[in-house]
PDB file of N, CA and C in Angstrom:
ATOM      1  N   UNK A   1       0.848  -1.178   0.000  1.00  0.00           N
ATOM      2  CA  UNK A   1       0.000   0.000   0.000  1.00  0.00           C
ATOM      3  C   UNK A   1       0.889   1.235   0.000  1.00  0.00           C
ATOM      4  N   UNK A   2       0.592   1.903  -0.596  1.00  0.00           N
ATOM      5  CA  UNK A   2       1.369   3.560  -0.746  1.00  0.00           C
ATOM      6  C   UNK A   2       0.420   4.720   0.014  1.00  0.00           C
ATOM      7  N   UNK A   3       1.279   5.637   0.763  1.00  0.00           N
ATOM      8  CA  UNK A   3       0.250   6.652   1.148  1.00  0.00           C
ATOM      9  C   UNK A   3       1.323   7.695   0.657  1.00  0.00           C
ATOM     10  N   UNK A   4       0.760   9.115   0.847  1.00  0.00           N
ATOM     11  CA  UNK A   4       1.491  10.186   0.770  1.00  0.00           C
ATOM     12  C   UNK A   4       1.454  11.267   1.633  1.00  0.00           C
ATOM     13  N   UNK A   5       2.391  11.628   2.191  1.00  0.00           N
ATOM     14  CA  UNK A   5       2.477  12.587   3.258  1.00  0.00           C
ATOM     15  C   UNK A   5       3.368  13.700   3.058  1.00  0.00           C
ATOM     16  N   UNK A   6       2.955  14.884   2.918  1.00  0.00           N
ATOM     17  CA  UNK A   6       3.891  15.947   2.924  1.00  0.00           C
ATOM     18  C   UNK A   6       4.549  16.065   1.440  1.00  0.00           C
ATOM     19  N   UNK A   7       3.289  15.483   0.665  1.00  0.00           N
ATOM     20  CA  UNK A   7       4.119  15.555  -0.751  1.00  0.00           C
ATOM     21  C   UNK A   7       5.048  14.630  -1.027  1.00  0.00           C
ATOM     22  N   UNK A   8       5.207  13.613  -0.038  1.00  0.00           N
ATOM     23  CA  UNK A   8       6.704  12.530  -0.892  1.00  0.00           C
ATOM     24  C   UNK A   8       5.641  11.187  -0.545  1.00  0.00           C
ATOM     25  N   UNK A   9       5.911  10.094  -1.472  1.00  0.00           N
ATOM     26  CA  UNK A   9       5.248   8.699  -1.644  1.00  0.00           C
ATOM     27  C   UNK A   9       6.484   7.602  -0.456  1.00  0.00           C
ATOM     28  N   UNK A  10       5.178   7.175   0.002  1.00  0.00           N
ATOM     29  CA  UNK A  10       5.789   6.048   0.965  1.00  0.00           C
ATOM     30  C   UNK A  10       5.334   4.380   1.297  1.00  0.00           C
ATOM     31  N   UNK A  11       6.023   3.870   0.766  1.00  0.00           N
ATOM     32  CA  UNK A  11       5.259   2.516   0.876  1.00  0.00           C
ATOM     33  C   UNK A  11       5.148   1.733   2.334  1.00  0.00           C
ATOM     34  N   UNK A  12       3.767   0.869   2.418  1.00  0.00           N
ATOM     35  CA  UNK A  12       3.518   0.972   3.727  1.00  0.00           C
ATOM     36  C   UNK A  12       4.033  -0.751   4.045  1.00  0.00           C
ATOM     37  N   UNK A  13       5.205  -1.410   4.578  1.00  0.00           N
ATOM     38  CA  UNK A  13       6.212  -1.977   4.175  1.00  0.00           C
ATOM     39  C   UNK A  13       5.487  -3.511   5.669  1.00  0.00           C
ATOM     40  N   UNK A  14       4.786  -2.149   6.903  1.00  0.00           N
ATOM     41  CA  UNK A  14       4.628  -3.214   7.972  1.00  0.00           C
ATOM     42  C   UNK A  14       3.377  -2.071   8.486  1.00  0.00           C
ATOM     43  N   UNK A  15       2.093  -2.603   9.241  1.00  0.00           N
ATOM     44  CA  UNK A  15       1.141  -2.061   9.686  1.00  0.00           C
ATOM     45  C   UNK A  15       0.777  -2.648  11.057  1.00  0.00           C
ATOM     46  N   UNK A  16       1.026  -2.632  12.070  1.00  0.00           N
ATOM     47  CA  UNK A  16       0.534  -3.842  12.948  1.00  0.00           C
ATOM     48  C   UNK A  16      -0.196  -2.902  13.713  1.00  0.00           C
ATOM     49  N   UNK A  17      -1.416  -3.868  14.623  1.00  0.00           N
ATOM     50  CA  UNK A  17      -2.425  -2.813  14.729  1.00  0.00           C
ATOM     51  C   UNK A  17      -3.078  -1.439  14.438  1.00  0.00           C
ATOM     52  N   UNK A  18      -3.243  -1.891  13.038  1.00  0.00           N
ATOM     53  CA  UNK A  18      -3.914  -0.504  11.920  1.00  0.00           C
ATOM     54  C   UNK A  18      -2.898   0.603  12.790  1.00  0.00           C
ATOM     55  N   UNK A  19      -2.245   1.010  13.100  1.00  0.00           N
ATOM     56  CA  UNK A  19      -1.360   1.812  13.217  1.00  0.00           C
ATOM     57  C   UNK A  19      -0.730   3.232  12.460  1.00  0.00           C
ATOM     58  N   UNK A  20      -1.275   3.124  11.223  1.00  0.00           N
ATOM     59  CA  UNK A  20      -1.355   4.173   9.953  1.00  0.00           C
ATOM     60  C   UNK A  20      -2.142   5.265  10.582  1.00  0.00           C
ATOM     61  N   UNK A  21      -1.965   6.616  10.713  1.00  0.00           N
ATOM     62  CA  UNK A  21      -2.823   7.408  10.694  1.00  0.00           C
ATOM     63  C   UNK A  21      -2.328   8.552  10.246  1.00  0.00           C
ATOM     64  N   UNK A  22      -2.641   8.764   9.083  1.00  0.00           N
ATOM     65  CA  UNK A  22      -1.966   9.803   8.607  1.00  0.00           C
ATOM     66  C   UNK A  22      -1.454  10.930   8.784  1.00  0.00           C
ATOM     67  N   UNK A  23      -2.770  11.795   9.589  1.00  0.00           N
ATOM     68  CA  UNK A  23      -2.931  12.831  10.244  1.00  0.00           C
ATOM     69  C   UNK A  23      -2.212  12.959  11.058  1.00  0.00           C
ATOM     70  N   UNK A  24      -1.929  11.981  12.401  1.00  0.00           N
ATOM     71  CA  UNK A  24      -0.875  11.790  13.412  1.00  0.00           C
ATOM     72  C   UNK A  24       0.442  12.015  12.700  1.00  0.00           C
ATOM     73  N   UNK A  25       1.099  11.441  11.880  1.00  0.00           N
ATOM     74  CA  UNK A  25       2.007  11.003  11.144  1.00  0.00           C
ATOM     75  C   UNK A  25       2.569  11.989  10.532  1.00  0.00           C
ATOM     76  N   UNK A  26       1.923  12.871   9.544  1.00  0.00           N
ATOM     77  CA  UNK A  26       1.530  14.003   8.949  1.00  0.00           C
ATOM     78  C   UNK A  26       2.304  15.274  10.118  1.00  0.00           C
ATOM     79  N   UNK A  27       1.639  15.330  11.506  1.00  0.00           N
ATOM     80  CA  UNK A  27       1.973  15.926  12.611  1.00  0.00           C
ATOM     81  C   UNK A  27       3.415  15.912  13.113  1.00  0.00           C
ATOM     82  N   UNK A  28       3.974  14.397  13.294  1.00  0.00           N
ATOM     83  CA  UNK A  28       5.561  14.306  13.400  1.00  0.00           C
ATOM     84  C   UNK A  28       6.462  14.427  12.576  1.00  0.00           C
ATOM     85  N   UNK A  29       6.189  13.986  11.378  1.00  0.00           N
ATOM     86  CA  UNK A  29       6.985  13.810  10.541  1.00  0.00           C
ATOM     87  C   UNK A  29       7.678  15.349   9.784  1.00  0.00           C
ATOM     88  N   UNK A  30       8.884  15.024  10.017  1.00  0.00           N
ATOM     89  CA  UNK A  30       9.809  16.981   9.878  1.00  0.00           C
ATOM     90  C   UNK A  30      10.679  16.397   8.713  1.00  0.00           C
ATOM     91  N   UNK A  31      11.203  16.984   8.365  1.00  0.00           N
ATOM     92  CA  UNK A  31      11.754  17.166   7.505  1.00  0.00           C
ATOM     93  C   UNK A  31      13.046  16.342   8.008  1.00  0.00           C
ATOM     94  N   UNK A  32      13.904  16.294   9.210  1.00  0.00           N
ATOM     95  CA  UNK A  32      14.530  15.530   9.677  1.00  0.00           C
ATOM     96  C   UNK A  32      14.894  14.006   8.887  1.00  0.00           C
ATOM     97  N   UNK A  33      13.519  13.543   8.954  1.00  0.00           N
ATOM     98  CA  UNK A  33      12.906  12.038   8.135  1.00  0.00           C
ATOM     99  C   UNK A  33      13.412  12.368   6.868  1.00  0.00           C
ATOM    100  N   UNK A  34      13.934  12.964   6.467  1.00  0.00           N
ATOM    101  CA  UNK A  34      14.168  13.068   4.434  1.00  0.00           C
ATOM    102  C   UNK A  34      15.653  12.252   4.659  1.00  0.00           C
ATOM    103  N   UNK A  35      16.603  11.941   5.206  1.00  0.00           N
ATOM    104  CA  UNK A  35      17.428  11.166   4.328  1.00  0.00           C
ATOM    105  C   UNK A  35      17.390   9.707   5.095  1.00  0.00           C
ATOM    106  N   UNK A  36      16.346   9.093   5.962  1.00  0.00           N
ATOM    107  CA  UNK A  36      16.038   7.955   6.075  1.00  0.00           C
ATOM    108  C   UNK A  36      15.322   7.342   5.115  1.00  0.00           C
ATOM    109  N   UNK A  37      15.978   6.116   4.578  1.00  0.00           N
ATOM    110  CA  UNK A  37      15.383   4.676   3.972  1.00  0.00           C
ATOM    111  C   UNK A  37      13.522   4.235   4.653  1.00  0.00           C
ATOM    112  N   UNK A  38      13.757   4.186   6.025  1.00  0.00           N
ATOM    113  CA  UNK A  38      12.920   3.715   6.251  1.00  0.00           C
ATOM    114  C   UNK A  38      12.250   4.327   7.991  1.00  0.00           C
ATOM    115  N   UNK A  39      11.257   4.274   8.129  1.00  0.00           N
ATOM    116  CA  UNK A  39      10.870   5.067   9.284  1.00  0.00           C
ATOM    117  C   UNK A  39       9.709   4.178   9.795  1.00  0.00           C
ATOM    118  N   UNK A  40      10.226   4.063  11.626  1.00  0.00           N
ATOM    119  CA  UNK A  40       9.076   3.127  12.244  1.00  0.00           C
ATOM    120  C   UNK A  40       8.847   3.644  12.827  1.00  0.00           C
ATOM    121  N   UNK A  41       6.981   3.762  13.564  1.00  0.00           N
ATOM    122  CA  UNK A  41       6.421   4.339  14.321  1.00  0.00           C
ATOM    123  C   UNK A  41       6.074   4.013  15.099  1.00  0.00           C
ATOM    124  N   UNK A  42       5.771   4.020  15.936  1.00  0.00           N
ATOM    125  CA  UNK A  42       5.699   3.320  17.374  1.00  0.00           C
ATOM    126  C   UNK A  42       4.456   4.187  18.624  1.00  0.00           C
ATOM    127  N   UNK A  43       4.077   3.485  18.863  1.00  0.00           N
ATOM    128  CA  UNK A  43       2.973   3.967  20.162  1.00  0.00           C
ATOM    129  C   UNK A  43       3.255   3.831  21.292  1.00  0.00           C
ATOM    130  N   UNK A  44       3.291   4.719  22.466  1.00  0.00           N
ATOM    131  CA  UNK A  44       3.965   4.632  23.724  1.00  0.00           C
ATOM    132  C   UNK A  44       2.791   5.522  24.473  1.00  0.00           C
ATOM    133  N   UNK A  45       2.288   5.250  25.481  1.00  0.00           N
ATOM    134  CA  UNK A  45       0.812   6.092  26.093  1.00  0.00           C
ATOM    135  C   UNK A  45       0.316   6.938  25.464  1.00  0.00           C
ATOM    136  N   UNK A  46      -0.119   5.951  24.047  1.00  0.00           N
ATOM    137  CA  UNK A  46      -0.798   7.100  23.354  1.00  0.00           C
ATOM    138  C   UNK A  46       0.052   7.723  22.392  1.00  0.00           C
ATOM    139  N   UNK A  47       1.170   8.300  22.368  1.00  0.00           N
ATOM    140  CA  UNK A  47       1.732   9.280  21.813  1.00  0.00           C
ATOM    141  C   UNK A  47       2.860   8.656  20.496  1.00  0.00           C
ATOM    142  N   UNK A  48       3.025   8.741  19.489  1.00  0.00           N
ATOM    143  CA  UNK A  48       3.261   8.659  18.110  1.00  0.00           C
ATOM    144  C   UNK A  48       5.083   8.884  18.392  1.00  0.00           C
ATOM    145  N   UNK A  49       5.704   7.682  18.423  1.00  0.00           N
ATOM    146  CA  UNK A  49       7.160   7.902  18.016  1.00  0.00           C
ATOM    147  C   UNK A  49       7.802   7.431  17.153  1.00  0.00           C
ATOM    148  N   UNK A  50       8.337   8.402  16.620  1.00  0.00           N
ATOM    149  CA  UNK A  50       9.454   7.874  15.143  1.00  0.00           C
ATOM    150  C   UNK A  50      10.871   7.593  15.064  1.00  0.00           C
ATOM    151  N   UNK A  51      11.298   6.912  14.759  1.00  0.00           N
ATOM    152  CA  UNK A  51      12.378   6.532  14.208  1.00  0.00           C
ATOM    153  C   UNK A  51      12.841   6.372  12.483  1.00  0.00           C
ATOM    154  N   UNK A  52      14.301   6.996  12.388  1.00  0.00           N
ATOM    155  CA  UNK A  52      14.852   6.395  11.104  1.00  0.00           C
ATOM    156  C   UNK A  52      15.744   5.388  10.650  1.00  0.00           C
ATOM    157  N   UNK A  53      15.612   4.831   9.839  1.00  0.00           N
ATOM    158  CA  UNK A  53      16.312   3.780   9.296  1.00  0.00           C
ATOM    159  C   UNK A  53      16.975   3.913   7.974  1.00  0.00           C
ATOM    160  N   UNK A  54      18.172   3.151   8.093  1.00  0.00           N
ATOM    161  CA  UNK A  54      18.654   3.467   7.009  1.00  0.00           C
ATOM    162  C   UNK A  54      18.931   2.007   6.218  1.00  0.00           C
ATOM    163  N   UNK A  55      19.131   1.858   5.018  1.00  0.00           N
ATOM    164  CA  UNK A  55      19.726   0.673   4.253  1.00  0.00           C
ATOM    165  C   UNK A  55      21.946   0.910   4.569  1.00  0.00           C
ATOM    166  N   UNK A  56      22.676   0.040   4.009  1.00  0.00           N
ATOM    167  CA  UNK A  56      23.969   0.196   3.966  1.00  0.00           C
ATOM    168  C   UNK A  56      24.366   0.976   3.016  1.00  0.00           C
ATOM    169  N   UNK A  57      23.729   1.358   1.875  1.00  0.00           N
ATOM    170  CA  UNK A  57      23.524   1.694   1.034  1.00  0.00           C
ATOM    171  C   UNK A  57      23.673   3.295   0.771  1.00  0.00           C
ATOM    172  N   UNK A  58      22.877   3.735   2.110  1.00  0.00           N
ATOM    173  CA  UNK A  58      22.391   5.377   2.164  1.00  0.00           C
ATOM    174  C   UNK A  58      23.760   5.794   2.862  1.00  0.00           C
ATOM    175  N   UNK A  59      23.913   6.910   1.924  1.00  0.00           N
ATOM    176  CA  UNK A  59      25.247   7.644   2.285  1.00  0.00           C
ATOM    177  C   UNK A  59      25.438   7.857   3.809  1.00  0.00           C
ATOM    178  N   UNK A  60      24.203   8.165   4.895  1.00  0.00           N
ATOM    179  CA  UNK A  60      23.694   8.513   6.026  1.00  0.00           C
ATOM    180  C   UNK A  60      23.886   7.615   7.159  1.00  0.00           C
ATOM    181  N   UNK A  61      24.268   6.172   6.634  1.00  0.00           N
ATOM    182  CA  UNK A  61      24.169   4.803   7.433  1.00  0.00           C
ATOM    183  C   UNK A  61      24.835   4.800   8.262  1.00  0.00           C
ATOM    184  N   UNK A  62      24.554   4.632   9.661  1.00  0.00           N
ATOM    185  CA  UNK A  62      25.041   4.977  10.949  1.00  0.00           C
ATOM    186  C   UNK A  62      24.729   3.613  11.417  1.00  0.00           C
ATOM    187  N   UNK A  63      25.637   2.555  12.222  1.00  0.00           N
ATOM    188  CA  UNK A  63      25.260   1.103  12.367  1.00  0.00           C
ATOM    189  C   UNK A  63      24.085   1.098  13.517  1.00  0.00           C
ATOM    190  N   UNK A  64      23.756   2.379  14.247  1.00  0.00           N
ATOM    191  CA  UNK A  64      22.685   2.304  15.358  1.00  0.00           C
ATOM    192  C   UNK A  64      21.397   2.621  14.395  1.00  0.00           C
ATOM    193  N   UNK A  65      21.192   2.766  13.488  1.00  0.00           N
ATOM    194  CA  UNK A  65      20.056   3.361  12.408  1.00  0.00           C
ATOM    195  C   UNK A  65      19.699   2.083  11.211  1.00  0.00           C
ATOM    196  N   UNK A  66      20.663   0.943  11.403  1.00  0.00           N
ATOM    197  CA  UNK A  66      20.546  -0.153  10.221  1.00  0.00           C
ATOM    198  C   UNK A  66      19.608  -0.825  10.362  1.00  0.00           C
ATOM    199  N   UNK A  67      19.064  -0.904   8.833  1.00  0.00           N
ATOM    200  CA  UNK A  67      17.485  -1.738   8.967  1.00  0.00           C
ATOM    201  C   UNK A  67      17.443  -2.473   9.531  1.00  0.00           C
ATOM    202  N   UNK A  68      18.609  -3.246   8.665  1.00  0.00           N
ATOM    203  CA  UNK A  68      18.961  -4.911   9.876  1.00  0.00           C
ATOM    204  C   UNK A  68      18.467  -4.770  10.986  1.00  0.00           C
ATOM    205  N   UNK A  69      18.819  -3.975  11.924  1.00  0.00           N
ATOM    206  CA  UNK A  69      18.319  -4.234  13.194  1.00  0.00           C
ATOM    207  C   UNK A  69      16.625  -3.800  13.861  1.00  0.00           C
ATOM    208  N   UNK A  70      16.329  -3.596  12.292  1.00  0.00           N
ATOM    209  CA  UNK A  70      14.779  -3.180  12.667  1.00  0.00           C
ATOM    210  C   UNK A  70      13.920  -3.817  13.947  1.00  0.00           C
ATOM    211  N   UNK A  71      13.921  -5.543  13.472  1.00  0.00           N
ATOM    212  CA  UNK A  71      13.173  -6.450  14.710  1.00  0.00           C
ATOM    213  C   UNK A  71      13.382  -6.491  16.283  1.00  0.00           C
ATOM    214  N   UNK A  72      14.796  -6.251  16.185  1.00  0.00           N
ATOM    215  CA  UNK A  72      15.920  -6.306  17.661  1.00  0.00           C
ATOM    216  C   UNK A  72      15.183  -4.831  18.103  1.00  0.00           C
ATOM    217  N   UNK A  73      15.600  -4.038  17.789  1.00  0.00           N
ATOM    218  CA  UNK A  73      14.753  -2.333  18.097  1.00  0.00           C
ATOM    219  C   UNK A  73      13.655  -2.588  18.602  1.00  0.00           C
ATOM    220  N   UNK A  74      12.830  -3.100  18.135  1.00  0.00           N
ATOM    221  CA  UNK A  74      11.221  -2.976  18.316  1.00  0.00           C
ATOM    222  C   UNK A  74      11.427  -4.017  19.704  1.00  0.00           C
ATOM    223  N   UNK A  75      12.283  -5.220  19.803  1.00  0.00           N
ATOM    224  CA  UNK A  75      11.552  -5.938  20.514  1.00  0.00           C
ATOM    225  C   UNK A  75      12.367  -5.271  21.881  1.00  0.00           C
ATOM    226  N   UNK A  76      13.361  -4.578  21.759  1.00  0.00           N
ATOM    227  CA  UNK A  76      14.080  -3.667  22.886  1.00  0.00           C
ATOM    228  C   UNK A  76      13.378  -2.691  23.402  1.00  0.00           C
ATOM    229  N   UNK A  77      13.039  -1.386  22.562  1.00  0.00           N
ATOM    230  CA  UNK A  77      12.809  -0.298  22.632  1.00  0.00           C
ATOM    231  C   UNK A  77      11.407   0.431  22.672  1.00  0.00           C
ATOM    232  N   UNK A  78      10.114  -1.275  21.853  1.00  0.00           N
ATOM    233  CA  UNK A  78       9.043  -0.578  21.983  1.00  0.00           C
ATOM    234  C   UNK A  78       8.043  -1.439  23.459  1.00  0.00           C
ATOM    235  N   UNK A  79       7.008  -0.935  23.384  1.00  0.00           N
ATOM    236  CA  UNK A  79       6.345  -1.598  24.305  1.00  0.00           C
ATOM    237  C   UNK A  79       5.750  -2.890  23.768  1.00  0.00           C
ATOM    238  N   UNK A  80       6.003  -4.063  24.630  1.00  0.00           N
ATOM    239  CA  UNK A  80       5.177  -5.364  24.185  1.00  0.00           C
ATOM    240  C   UNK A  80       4.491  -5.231  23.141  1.00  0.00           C
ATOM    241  N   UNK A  81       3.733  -5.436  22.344  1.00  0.00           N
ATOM    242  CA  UNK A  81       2.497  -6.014  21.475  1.00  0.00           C
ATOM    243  C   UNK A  81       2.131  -4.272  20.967  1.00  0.00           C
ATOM    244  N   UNK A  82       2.654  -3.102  20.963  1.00  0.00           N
ATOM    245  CA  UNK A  82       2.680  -2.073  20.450  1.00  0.00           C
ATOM    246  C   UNK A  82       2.037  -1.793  19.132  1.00  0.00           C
ATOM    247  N   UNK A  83       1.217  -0.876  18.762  1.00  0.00           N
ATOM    248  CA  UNK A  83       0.763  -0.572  17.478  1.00  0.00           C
ATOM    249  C   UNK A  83       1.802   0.271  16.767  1.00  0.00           C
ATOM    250  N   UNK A  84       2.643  -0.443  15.415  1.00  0.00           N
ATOM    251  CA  UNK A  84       3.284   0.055  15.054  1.00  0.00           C
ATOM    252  C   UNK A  84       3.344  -0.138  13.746  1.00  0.00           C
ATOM    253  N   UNK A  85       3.780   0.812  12.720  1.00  0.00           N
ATOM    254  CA  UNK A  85       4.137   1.009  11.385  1.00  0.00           C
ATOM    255  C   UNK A  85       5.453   0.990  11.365  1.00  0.00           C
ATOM    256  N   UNK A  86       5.954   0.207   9.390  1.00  0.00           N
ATOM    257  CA  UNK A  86       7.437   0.917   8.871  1.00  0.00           C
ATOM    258  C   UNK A  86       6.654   1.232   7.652  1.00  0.00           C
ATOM    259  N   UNK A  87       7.130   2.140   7.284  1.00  0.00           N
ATOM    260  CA  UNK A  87       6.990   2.650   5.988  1.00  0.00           C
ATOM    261  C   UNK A  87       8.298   3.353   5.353  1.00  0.00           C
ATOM    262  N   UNK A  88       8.686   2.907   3.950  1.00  0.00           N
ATOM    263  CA  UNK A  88       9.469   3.366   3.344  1.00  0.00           C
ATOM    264  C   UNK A  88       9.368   3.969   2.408  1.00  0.00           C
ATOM    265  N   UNK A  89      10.021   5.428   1.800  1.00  0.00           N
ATOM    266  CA  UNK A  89      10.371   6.687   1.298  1.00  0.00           C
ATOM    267  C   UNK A  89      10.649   5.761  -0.146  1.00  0.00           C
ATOM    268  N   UNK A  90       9.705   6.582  -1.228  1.00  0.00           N
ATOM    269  CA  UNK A  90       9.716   6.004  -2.506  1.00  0.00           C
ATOM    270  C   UNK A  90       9.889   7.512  -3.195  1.00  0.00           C
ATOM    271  N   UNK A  91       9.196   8.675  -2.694  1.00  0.00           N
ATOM    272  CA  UNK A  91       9.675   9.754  -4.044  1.00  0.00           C
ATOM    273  C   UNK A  91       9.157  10.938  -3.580  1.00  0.00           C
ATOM    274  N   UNK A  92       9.542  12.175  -3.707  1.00  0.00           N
ATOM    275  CA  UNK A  92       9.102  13.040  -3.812  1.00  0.00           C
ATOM    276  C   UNK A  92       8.135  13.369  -4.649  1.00  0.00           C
ATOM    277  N   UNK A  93       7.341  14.282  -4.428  1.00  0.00           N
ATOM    278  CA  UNK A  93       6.279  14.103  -5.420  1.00  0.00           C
ATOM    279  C   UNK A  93       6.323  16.224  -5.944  1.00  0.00           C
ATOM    280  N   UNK A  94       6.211  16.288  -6.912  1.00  0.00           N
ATOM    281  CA  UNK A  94       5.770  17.661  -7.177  1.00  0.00           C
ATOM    282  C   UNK A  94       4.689  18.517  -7.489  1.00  0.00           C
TER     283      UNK A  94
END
């Protein structure tokens, strides 16, 4: 599934508990997020947290930011059974 936020296309890569909300999403998402690969969102009392990810690939790749470690992250850093999204950066749009 593709959504678009802020003018750039993002494919919606992982959804777990309908977790998509654009509007929320729409709200965090800064400009910061432009040279991450990939970005997970995460729910913590309620409140919408992001993270970036990168491939090895992206000039930006920092080994604490590697996709690879996407699963390990989540099962560290988020809460148990958490409603969370990844979605990955496909294009700017004009």
């Amino acid at each position: 599934m593709k959504i678009v936020i802020n003018n750039v296309e993002y494919e919606v890569q992982k959804n777990v508990g309908d977790a998509i909300n654009i509007e929320e999403i729409t709200k965090c998402l800064t400009n910061y997020f432009d040279d991450f690969d990939f970005i997970l969102g995460d729910y913590a009392y309620g409140k919408l947290r992001l993270k970036g990810f990168n491939t090895k690939e992206n000039k930006n790749f920092k080994s604490y930011n590697d996709i690879a470690t996407l699963e390990n992250y989540i099962q560290e850093y988020c809460a148990f059974g958490c409603r969370h999204f990844v979605i990955s950066r496909r294009k700017a749009l004009k």
